[in-house]
PDB file of N, CA and C in Angstrom:
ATOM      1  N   UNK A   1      66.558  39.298 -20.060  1.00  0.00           N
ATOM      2  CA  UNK A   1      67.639  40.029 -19.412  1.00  0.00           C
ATOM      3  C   UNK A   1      68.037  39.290 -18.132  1.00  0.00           C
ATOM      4  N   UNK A   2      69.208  39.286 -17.511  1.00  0.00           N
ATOM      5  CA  UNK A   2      69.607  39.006 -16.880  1.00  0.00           C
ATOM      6  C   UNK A   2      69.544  39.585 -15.348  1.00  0.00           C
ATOM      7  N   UNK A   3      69.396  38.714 -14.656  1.00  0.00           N
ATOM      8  CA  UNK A   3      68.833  39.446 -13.194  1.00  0.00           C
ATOM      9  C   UNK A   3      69.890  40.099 -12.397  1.00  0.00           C
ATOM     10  N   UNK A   4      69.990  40.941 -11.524  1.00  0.00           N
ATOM     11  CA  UNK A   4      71.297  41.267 -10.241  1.00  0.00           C
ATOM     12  C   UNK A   4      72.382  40.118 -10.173  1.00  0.00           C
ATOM     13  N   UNK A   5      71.023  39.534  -9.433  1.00  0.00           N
ATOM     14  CA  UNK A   5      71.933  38.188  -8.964  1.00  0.00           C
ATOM     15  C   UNK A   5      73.216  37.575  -9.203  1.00  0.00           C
ATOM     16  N   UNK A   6      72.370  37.216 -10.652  1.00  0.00           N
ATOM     17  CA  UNK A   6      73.437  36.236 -11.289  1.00  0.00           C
ATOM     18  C   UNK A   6      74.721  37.265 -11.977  1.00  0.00           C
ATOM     19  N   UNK A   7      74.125  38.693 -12.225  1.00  0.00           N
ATOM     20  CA  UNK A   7      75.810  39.212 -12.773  1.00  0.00           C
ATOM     21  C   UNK A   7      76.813  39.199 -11.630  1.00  0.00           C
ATOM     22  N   UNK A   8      76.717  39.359 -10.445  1.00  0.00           N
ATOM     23  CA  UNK A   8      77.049  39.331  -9.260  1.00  0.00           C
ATOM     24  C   UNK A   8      77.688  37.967  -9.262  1.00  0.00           C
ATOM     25  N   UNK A   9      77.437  36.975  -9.178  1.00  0.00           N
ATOM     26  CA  UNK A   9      77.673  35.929  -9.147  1.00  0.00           C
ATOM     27  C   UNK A   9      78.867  35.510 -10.393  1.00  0.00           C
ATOM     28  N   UNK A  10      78.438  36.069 -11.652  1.00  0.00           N
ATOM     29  CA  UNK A  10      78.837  35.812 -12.627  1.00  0.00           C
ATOM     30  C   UNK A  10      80.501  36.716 -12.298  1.00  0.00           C
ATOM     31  N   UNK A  11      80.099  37.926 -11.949  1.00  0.00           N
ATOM     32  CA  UNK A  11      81.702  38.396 -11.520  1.00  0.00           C
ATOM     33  C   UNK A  11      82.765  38.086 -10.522  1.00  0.00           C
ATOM     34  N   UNK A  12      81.844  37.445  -9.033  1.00  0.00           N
ATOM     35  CA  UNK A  12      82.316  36.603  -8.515  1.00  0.00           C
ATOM     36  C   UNK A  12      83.384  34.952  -8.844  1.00  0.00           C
ATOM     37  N   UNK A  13      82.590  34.857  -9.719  1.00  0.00           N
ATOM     38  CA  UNK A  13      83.416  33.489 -10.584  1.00  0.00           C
ATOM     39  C   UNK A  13      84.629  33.886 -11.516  1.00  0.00           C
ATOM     40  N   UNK A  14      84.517  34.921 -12.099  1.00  0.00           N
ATOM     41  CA  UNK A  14      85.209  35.635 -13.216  1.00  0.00           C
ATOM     42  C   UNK A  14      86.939  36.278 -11.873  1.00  0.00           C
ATOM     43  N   UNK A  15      86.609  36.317 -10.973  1.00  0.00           N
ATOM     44  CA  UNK A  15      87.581  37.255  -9.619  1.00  0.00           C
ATOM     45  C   UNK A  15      87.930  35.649  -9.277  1.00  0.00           C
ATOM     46  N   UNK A  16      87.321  34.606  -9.180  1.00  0.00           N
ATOM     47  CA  UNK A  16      87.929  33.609  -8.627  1.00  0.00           C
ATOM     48  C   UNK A  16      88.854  33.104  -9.853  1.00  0.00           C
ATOM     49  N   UNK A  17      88.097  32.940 -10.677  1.00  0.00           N
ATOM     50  CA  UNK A  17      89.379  32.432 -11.797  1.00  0.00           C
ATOM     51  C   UNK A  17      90.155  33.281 -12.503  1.00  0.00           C
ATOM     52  N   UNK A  18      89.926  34.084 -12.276  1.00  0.00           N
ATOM     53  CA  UNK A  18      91.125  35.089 -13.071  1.00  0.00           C
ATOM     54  C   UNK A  18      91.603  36.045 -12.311  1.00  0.00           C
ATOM     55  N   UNK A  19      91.538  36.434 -10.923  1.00  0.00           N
ATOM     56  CA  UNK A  19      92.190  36.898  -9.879  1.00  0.00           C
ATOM     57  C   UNK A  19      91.926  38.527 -10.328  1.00  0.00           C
ATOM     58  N   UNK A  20      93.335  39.271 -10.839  1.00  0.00           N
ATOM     59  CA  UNK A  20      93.602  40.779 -11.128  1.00  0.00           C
ATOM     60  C   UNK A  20      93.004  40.724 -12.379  1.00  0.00           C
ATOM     61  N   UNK A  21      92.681  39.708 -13.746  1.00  0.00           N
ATOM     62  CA  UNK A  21      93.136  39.629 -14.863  1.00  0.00           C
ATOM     63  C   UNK A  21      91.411  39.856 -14.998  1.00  0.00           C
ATOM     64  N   UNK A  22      90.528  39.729 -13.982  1.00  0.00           N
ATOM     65  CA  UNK A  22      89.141  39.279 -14.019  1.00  0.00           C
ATOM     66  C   UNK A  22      88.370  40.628 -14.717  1.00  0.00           C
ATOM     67  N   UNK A  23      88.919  41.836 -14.279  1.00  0.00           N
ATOM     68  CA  UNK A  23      88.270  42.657 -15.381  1.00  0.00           C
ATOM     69  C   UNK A  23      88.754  43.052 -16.794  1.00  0.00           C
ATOM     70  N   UNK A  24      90.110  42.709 -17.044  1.00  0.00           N
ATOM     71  CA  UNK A  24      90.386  42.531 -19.066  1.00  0.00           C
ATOM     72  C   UNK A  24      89.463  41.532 -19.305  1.00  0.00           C
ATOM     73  N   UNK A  25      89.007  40.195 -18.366  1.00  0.00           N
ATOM     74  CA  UNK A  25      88.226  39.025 -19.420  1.00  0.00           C
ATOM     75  C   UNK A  25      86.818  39.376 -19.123  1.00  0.00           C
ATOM     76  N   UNK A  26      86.052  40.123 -18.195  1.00  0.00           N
ATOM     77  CA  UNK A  26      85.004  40.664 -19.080  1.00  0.00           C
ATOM     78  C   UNK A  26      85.016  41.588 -19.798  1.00  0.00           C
ATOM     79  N   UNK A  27      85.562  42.661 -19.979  1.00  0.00           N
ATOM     80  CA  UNK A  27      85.749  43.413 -20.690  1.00  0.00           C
ATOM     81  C   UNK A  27      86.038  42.737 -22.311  1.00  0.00           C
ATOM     82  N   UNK A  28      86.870  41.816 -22.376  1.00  0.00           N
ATOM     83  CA  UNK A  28      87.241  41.130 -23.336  1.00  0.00           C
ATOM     84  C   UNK A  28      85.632  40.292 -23.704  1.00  0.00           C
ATOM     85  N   UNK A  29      85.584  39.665 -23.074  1.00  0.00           N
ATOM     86  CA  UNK A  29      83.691  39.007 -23.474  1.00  0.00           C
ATOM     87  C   UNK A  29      82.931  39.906 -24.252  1.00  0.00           C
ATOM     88  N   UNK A  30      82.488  41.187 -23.309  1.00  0.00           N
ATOM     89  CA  UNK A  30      81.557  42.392 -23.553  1.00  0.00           C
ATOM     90  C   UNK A  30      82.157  42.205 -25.161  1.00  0.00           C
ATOM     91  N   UNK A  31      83.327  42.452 -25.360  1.00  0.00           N
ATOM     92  CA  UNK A  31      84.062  42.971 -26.734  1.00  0.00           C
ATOM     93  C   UNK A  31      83.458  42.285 -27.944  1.00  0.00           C
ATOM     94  N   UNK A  32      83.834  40.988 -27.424  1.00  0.00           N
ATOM     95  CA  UNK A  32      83.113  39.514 -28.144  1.00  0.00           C
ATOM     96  C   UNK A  32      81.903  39.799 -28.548  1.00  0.00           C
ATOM     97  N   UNK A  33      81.065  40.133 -27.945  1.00  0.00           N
ATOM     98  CA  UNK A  33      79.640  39.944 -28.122  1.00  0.00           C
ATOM     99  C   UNK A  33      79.123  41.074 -28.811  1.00  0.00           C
ATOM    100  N   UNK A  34      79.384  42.138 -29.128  1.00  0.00           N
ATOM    101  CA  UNK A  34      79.623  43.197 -29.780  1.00  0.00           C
ATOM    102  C   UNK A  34      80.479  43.015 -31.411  1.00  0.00           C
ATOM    103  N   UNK A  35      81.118  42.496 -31.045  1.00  0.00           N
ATOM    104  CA  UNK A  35      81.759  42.074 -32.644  1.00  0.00           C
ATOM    105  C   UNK A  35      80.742  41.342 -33.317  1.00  0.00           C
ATOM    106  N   UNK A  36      80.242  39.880 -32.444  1.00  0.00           N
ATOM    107  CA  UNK A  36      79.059  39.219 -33.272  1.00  0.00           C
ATOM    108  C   UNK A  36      78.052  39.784 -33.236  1.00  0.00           C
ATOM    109  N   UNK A  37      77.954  41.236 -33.051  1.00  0.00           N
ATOM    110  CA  UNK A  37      77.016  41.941 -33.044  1.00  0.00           C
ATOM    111  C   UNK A  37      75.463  41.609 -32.234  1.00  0.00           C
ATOM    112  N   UNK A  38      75.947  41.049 -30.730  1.00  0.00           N
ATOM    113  CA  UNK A  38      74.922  40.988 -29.562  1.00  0.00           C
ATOM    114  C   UNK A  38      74.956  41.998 -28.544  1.00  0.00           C
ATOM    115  N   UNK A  39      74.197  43.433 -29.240  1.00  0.00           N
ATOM    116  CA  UNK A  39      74.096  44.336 -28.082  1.00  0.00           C
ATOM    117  C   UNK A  39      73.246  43.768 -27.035  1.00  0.00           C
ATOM    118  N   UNK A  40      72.858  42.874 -27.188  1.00  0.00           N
ATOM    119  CA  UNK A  40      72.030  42.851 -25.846  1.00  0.00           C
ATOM    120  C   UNK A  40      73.220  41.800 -24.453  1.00  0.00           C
ATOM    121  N   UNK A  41      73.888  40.783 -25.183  1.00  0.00           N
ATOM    122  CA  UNK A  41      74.872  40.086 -24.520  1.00  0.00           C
ATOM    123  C   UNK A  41      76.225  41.212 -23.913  1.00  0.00           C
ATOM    124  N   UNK A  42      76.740  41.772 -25.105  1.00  0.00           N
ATOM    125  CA  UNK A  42      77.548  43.237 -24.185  1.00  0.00           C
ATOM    126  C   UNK A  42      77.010  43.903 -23.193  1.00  0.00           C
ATOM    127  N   UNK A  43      75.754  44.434 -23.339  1.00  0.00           N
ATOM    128  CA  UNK A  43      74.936  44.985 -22.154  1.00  0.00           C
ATOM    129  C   UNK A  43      75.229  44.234 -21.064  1.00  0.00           C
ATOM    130  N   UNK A  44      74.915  43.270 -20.836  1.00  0.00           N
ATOM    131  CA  UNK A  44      74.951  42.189 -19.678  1.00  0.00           C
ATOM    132  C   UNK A  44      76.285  42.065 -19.453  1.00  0.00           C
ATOM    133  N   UNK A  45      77.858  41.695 -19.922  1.00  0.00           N
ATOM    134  CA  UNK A  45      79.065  41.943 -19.926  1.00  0.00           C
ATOM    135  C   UNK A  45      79.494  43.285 -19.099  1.00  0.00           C
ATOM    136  N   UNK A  46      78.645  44.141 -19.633  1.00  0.00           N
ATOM    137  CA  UNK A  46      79.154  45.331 -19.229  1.00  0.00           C
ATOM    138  C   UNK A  46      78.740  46.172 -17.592  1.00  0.00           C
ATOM    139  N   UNK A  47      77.335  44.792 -17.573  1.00  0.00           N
ATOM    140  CA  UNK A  47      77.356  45.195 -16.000  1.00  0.00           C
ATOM    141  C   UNK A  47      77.981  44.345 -15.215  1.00  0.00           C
ATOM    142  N   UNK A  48      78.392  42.965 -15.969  1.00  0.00           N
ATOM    143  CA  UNK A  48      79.591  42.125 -14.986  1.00  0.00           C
ATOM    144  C   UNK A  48      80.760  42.556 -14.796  1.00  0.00           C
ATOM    145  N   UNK A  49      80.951  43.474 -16.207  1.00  0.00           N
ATOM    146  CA  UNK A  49      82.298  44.596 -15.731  1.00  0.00           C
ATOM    147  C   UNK A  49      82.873  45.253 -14.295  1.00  0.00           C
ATOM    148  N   UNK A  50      81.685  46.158 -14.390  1.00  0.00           N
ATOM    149  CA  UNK A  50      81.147  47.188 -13.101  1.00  0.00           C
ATOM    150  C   UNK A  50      80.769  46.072 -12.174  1.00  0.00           C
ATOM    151  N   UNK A  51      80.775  45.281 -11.886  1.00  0.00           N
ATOM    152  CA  UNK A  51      80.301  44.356 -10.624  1.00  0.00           C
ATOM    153  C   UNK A  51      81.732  43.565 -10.105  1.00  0.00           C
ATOM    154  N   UNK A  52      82.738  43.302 -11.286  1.00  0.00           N
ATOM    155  CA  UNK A  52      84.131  42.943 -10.932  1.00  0.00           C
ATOM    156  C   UNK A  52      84.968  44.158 -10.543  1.00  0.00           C
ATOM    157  N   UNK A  53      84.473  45.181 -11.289  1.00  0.00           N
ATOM    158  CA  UNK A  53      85.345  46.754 -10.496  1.00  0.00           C
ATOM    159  C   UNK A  53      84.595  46.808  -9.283  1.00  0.00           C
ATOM    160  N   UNK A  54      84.094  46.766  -8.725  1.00  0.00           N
ATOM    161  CA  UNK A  54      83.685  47.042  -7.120  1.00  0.00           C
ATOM    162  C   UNK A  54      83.937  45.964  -6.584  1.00  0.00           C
ATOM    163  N   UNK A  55      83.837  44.564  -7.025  1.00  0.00           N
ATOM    164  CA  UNK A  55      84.427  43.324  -6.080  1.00  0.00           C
ATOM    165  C   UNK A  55      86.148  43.893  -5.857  1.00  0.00           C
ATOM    166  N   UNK A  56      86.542  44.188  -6.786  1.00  0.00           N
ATOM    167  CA  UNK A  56      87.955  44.288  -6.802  1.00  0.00           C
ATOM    168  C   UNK A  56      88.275  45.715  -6.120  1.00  0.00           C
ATOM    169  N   UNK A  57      87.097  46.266  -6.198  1.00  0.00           N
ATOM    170  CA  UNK A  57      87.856  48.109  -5.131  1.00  0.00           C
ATOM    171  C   UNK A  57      88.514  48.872  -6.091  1.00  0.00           C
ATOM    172  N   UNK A  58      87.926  49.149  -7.647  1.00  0.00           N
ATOM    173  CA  UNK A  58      89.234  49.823  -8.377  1.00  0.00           C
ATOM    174  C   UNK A  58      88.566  50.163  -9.380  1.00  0.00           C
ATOM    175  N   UNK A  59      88.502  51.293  -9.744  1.00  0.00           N
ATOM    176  CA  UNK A  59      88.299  52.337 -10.896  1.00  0.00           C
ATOM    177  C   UNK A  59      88.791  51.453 -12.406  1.00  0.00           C
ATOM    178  N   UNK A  60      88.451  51.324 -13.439  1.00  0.00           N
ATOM    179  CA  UNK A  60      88.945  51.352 -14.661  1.00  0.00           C
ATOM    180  C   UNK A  60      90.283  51.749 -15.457  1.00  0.00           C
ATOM    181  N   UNK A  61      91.156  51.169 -15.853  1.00  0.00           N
ATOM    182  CA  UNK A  61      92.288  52.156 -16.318  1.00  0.00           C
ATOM    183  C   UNK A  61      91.386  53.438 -16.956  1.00  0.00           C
ATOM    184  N   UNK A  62      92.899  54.183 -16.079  1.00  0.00           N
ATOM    185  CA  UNK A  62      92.802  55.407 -17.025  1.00  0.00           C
ATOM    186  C   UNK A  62      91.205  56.353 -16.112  1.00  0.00           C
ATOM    187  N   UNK A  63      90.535  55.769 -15.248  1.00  0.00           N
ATOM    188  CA  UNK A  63      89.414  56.506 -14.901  1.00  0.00           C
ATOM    189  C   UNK A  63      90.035  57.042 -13.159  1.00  0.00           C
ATOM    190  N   UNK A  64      89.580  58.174 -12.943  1.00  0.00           N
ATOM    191  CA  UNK A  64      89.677  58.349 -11.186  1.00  0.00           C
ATOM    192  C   UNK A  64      91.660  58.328 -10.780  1.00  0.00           C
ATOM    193  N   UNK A  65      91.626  58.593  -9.565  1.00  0.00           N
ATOM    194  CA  UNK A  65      93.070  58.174  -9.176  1.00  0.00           C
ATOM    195  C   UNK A  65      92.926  57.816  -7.777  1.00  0.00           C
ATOM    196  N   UNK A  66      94.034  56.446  -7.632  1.00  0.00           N
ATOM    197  CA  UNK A  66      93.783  56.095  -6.522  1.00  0.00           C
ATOM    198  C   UNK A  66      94.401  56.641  -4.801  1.00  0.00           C
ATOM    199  N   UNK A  67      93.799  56.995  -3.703  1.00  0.00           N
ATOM    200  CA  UNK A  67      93.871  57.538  -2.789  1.00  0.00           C
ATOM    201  C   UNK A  67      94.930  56.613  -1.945  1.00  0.00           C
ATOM    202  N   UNK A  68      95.351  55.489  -2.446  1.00  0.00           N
ATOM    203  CA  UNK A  68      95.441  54.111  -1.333  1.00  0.00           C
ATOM    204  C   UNK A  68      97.163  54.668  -1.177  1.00  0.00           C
TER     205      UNK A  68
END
């Protein structure tokens, strides 16, 4: 399994290269890895998810509403 660290890191990189777009492409990964049927690789996707929604300050479509 994959440590803090590096999902942190891993979403960090994902916000540098893909700016706004950075949580459809993990989300899109997680997806990936689930089709080839790697629950354990989605798992890990899915906390780089949640680690690019808090780098970025922003709820999920469709989840919460924003106060800003």
């Amino acid at each position: 399994m994959i440590v803090e660290i590096d999902v942190w890191r891993a979403a960090q990189q994902l916000v540098r290269r893909y700016g706004e777009t950075a949580w459809f492409e993990a989300v899109r990964r997680a997806d990936a890895m689930l089709d080839k049927g790697d629950v354990d690789g989605a798992a890990v996707w899915r906390r780089i998810v949640k680690a690019v929604e808090a780098l970025q300050d922003r709820a999920p479509p469709g989840e919460g509403t924003s106060v800003h």
